[in-house]
Protein backbone atom coordinates (compact mmCIF):
# COMPACT_ATOMS: atom_id res chain seq x y z
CA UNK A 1 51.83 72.63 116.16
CA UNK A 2 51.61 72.11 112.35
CA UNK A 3 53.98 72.07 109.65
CA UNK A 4 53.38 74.36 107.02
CA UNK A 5 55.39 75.01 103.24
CA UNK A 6 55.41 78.24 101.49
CA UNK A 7 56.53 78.47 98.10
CA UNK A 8 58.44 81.96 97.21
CA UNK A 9 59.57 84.30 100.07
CA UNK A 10 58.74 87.67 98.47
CA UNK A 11 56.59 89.54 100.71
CA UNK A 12 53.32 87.42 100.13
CA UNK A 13 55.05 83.96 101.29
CA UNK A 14 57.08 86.14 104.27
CA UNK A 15 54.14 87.98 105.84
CA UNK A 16 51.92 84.62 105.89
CA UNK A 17 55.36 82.91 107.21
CA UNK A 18 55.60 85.39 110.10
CA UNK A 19 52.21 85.34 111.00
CA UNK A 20 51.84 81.45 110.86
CA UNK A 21 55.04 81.13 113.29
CA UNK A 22 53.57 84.25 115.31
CA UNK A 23 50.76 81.35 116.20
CA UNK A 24 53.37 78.90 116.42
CA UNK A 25 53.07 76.67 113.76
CA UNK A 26 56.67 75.30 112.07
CA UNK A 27 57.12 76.84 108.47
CA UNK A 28 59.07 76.02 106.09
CA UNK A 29 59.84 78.60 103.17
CA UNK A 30 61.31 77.45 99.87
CA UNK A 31 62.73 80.00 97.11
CA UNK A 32 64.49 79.43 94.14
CA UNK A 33 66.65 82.38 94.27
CA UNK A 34 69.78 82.80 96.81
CA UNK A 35 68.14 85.91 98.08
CA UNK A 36 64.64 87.07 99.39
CA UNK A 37 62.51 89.56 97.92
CA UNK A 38 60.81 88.75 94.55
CA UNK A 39 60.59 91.85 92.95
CA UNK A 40 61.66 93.58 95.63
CA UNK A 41 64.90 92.53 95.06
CA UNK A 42 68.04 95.33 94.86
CA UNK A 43 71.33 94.70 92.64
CA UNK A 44 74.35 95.52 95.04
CA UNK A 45 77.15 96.09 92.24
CA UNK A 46 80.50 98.18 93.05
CA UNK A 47 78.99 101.00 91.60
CA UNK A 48 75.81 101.24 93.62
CA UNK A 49 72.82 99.27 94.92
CA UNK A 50 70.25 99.30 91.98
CA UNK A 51 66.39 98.40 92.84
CA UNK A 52 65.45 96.90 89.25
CA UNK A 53 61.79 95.58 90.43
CA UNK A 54 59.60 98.13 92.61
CA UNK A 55 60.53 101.16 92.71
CA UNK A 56 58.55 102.83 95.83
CA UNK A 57 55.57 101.27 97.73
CA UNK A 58 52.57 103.22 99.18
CA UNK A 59 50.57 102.68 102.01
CA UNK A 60 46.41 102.74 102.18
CA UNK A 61 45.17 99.78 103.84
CA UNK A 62 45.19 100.04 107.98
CA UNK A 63 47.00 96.76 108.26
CA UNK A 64 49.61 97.57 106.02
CA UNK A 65 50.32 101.06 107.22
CA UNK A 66 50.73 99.85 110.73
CA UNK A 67 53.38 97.31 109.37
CA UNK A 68 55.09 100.60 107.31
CA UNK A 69 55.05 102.15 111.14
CA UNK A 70 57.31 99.36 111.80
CA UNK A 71 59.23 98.96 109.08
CA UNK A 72 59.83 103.08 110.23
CA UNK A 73 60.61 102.26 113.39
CA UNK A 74 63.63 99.74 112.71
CA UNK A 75 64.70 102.38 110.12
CA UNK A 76 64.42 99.69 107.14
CA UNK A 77 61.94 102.09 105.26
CA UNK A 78 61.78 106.00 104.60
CA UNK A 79 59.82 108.52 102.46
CA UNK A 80 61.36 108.99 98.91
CA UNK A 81 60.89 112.90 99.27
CA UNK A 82 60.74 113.48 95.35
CA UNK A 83 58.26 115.36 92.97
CA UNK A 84 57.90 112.59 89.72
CA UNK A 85 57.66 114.13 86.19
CA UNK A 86 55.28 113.19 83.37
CA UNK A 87 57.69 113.15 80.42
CA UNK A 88 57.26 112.51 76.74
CA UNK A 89 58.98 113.22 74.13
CA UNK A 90 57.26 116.50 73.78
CA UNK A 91 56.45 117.54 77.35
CA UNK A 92 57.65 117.74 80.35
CA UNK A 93 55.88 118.78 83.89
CA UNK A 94 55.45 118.10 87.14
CA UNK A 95 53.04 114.74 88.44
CA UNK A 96 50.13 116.99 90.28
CA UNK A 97 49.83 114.19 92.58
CA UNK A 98 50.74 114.21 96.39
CA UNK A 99 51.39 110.74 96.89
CA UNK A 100 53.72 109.75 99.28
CA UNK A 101 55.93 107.23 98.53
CA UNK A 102 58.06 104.96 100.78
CA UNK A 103 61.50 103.02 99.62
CA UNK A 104 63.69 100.33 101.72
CA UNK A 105 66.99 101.83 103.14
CA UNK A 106 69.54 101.73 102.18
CA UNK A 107 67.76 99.57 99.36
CA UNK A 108 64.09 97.71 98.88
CA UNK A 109 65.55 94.28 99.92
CA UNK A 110 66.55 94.84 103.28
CA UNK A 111 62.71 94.91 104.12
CA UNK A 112 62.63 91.30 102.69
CA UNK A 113 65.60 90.08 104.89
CA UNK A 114 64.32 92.03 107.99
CA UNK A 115 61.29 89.86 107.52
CA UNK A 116 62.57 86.65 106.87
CA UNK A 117 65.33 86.99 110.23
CA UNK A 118 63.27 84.42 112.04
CA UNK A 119 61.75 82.44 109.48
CA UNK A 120 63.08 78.79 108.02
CA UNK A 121 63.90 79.95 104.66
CA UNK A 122 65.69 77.49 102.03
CA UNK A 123 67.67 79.16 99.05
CA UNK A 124 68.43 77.90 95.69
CA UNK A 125 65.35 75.43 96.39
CA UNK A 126 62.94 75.32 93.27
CA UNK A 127 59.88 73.29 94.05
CA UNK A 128 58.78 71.72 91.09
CA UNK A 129 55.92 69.76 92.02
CA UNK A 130 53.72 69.22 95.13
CA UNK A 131 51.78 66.00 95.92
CA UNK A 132 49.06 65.20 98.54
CA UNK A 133 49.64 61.60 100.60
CA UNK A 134 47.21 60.38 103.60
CA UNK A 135 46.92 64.27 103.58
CA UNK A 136 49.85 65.64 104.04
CA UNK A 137 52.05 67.43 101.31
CA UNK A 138 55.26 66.51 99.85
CA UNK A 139 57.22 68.92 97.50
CA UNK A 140 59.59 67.58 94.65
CA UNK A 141 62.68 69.82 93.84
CA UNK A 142 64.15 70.28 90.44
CA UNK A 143 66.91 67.88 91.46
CA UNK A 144 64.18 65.14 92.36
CA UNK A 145 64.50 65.39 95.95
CA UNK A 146 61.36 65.01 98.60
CA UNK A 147 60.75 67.97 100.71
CA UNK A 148 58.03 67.01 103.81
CA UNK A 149 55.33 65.65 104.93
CA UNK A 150 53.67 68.92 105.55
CA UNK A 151 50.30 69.59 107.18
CA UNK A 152 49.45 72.88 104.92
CA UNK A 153 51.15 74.51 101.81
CA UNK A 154 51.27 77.63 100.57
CA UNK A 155 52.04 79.14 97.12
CA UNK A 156 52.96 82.58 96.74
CA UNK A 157 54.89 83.04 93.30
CA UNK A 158 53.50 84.11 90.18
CA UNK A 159 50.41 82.76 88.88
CA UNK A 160 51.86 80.95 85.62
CA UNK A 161 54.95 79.73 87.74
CA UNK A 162 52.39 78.58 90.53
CA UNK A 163 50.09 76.63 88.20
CA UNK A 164 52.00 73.49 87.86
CA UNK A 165 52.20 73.57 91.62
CA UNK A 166 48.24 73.75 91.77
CA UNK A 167 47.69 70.32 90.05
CA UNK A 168 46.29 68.58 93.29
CA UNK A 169 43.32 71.16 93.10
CA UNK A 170 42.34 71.86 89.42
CA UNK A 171 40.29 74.21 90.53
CA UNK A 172 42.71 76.79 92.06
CA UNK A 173 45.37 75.94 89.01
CA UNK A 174 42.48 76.50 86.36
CA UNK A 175 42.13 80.04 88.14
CA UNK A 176 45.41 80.97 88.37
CA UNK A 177 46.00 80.00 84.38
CA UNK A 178 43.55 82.17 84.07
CA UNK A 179 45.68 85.32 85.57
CA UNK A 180 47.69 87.14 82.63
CA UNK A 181 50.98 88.83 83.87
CA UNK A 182 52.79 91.40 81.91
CA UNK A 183 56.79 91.76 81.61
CA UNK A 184 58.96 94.34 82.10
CA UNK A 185 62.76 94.84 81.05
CA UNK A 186 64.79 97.18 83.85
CA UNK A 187 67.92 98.68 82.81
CA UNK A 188 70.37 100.08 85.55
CA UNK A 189 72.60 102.50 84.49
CA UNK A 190 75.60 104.16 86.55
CA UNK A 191 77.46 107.77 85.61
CA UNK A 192 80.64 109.44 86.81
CA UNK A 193 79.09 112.61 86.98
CA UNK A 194 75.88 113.48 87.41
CA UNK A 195 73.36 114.02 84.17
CA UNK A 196 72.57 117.92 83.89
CA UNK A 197 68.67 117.04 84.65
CA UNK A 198 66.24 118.33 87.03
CA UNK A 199 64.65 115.24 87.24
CA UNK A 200 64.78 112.56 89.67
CA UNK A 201 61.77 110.24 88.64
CA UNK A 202 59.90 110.16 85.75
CA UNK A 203 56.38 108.47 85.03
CA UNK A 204 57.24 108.11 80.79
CA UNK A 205 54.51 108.15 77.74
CA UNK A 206 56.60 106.05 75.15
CA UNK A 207 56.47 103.52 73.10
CA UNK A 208 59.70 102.23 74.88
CA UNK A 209 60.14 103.64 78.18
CA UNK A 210 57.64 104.13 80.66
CA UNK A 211 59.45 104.98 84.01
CA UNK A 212 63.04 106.41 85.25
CA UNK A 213 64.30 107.23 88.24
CA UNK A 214 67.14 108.31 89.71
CA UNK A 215 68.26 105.33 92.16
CA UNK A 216 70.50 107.03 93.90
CA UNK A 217 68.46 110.30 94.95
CA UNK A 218 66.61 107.57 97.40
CA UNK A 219 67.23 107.68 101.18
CA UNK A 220 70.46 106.26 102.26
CA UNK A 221 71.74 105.62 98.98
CA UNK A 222 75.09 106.40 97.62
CA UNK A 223 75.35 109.57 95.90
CA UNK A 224 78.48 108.73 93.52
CA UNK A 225 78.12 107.73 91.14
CA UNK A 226 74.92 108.68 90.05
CA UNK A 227 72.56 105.43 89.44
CA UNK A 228 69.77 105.00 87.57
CA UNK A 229 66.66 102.86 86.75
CA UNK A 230 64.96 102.18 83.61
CA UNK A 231 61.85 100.57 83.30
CA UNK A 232 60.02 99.44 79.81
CA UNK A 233 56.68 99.30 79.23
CA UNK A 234 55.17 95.86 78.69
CA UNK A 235 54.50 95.63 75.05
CA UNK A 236 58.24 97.05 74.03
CA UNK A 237 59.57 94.14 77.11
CA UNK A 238 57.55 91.49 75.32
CA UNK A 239 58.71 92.17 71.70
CA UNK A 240 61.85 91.85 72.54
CA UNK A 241 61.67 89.17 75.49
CA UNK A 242 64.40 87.63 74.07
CA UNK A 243 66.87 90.20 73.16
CA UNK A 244 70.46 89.69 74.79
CA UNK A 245 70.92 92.09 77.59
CA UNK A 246 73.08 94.19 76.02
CA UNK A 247 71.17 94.89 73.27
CA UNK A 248 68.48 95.98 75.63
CA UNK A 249 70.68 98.34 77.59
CA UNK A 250 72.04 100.19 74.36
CA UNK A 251 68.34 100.61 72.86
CA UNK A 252 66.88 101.75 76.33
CA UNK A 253 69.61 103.80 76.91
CA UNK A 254 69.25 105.60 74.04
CA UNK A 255 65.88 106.19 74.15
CA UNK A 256 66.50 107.21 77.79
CA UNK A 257 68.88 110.47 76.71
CA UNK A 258 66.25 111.15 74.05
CA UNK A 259 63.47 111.18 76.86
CA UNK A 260 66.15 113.98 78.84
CA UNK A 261 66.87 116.02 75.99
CA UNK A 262 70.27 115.31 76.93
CA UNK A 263 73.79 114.69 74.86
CA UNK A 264 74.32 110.72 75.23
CA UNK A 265 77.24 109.75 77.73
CA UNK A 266 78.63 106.62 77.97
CA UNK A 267 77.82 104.94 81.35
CA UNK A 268 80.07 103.46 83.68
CA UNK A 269 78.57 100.36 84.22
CA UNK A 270 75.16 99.45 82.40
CA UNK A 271 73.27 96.41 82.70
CA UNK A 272 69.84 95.07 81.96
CA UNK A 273 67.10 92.46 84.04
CA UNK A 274 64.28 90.28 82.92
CA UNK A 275 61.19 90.02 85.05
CA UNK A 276 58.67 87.75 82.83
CA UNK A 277 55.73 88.45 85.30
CA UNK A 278 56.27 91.81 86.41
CA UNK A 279 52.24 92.60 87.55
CA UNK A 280 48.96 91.46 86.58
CA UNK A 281 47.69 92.39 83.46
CA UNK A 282 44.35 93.85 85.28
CA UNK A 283 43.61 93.99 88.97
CA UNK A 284 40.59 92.31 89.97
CA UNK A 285 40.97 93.21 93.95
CA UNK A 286 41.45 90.67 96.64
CA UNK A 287 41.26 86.87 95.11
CA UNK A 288 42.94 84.87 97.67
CA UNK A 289 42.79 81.24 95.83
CA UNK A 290 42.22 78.35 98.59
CA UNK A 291 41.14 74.53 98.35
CA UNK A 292 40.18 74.01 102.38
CA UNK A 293 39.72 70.18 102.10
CA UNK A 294 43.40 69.65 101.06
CA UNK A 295 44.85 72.76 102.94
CA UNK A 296 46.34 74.75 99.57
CA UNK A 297 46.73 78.28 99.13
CA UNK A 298 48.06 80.59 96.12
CA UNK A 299 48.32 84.50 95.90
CA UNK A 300 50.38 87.16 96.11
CA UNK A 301 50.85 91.02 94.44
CA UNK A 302 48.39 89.28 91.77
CA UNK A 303 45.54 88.38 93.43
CA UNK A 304 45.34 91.87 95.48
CA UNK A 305 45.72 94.66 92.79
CA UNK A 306 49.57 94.15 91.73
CA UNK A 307 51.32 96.51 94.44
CA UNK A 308 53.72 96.22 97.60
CA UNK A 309 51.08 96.68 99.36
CA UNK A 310 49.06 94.08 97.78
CA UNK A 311 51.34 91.44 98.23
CA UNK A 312 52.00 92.29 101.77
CA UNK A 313 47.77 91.72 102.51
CA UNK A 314 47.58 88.51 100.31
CA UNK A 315 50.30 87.01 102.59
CA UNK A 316 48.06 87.64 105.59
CA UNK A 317 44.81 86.52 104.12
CA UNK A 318 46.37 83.37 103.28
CA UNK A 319 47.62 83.12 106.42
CA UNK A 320 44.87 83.69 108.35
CA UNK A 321 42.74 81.07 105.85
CA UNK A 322 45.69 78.35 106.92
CA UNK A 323 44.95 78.96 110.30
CA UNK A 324 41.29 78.50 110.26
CA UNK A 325 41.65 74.69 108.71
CA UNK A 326 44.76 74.26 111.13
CA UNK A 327 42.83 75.23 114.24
C-alpha cells in the first residue's frame, strides 16, 4: 500500500482519490477551503442555496456518463428540465439546442461531499510548497507545518495556483505557467416575489453579463424566494477584479433588469463571488501533466476542455498514471 497526497478536492483531486483508495492505496487530500467542491461549490444562505460556480454539467464521455448513472441512482443529480434563452439587449429567443443538462440536488455540492464520504480529506489546509526527500514527498502548509512522507502527489487546483507546487519538476510547472485562466464575477440575487419573466436561464451577449439563471427553478430547490445567478463575462470580471462586492452586485444587477426588460426591484438579499480562475482561456483537450521519475501529477477542468465533465476524466487519468509508477 502507498501513500499518496492530492492537492484540492474539487472533482479532479476526488475522482483520482476514490479511485486510488478503490486499489487500496492510503490518500491523503488537502484543501484550503472548509468545504469540498471547487467550483462546484453552492452558497447555503437563509434565503436559498445559491450555486455561484457551475451552473449545470453535461455528460458525453462513456466513463463519465456511467458515473452520472450513479450520481442518478443515489438521487444526488437530476436533469435541469429548462429551455435557455439567447438574450441581448435587443433580442430575445429560444437556445435551438437540445442539450441536456444535469444539476446536483438539492444543490451542485452535495455531489462533491457524496464523493469525498470515504476519502481522508483535510480542510482549511493550504499547501504551500511540496519537496522531494530520498523520494518521498513532503508538503509545507501556510503555517509552516510538514505534511508526509508521501510515496506519490497529486495536484489538482488551478494551473497558476498549482505552479509554485510544481517546482520539483520544472518541466510540468513551466507547462502549467503556460495555461491562461479567465475570471468570472457571480452575483446571487434573492426576491420576495417572483420577477414577471418567462425566463429561467439565459446564455447573455453583453458587454457585462453573459449568463443568468434562475437558481431556484433547479430540481429540489426552494421555490421562495425566488434566487438567482449572475454570471459576468471575463473581460467585464477582470476590469473590475478588484471592485468591492457591493459595487459589483449594484452594477450587475442593474444591468441584469436591463437584460429582462424589467422595472428594477430591490432584492432581498444580494451578494457577489470572486473566482480568479474560473476556466481555461482555450481548451487544448486532454493534457494530463506527469513527471514519472518523481511520481507528480497536475490537472484538472484545465487540462481536459474546462467542463464538469472534464475535471471528473482528468481525476481518473491521473489516477490511473499514479497507479502505473505505484504498481
Amino acid at each position: 500500500m502507498a501513500r499518496v497526497a492530492i492537492v484540492g478536492a474539487g472533482l479532479a483531486g476526488l475522482s483520482a482519490g476514490r479511485l486510488l483508495h478503490g486499489q487500496g492505496h492510503q490518500v491523503s487530500l488537502f484543501e484550503k477551503s472548509r468545504g469540498t467542491g471547487g467550483r462546484m461549490v453552492s452558497r447555503r444562505t437563509p434565503w436559498g442555496s445559491f450555486d455561484l460556480g457551475a451552473q449545470y454539467f453535461t455528460a458525453r464521455h462513456p466513463r463519465f456518463i456511467d458515473e452520472l448513472g450513479n450520481w442518478q441512482a443515489l438521487g444526488i443529480a437530476g436533469e435541469w428540465h429548462m429551455t435557455p434563452y439567447q438574450l441581448s439587449l435587443d433580442q430575445l429567443h429560444p437556445s435551438p439546442d437540445v442539450t441536456s443538462r444535469f444539476v446536483g440536488q438539492p444543490h451542485m455540492s452535495v455531489i462533491t461531499r457524496r464523493l469525498a464520504d470515504s476519502l481522508e480529506v483535510h480542510f482549511n489546509e493550504q499547501i504551500v510548497a511540496c519537496h522531494v526527500r530520498d523520494q518521498r514527498w513532503w508538503l509545507e502548509t501556510v503555517q509552516g507545518e510538514a505534511r508526509g512522507p508521501f510515496d506519490g502527489l497529486l495536484v489538482t487546483t488551478p494551473a497558476q495556483q498549482s505552479v509554485p507546487l510544481l517546482q520539483a519538476s520544472p518541466r510540468l510547472a513551466l507547462a502549467a505557467r503556460q495555461v491562461k485562466m479567465l475570471p468570472c464575477w457571480a452575483v446571487g440575487l434573492a426576491f420576495a416575489e417572483p420577477l414577471d419573466t418567462i425566463i429561467k436561464a439565459a446564455f447573455v451577449t453583453d458587454d457585462c453579463l453573459e449568463w443568468l439563471a434562475e437558481d431556484s427553478s433547479k430540481p429540489q430547490r426552494m421555490s421562495h424566494p425566488q434566487c438567482w445567478v449572475l454570471h459576468a463575462t471575463s473581460e467585464w470580471s477582470r476590469e473590475f477584479m478588484e471592485a468591492e462586492p457591493e459595487d459589483v452586485v449594484s452594477m450587475l444587477g442593474e444591468r441584469f433588469f436591463e437584460l429582462l426588460r424589467l422595472t428594477p426591484t430591490e432584492p432581498m438579499a444580494g451578494f457577489a463571488h470572486r473566482w480568479r480562475f474560473a476556466r481555461p482561456a482555450e481548451s487544448h483537450g486532454s493534457r494530463i501533466l506527469f513527471d514519472t521519475s518523481l511520481k507528480l501529477g497536475a490537472g484538472g477542468d484545465w487540462s481536459h476542455g474546462g467542463r464538469m465533465e472534464g475535471a471528473y476524466l482528468a481525476g481518473l487519468d491521473l489516477a490511473e498514471r499514479m497507479l502505473q509508477q505505484l504498481d
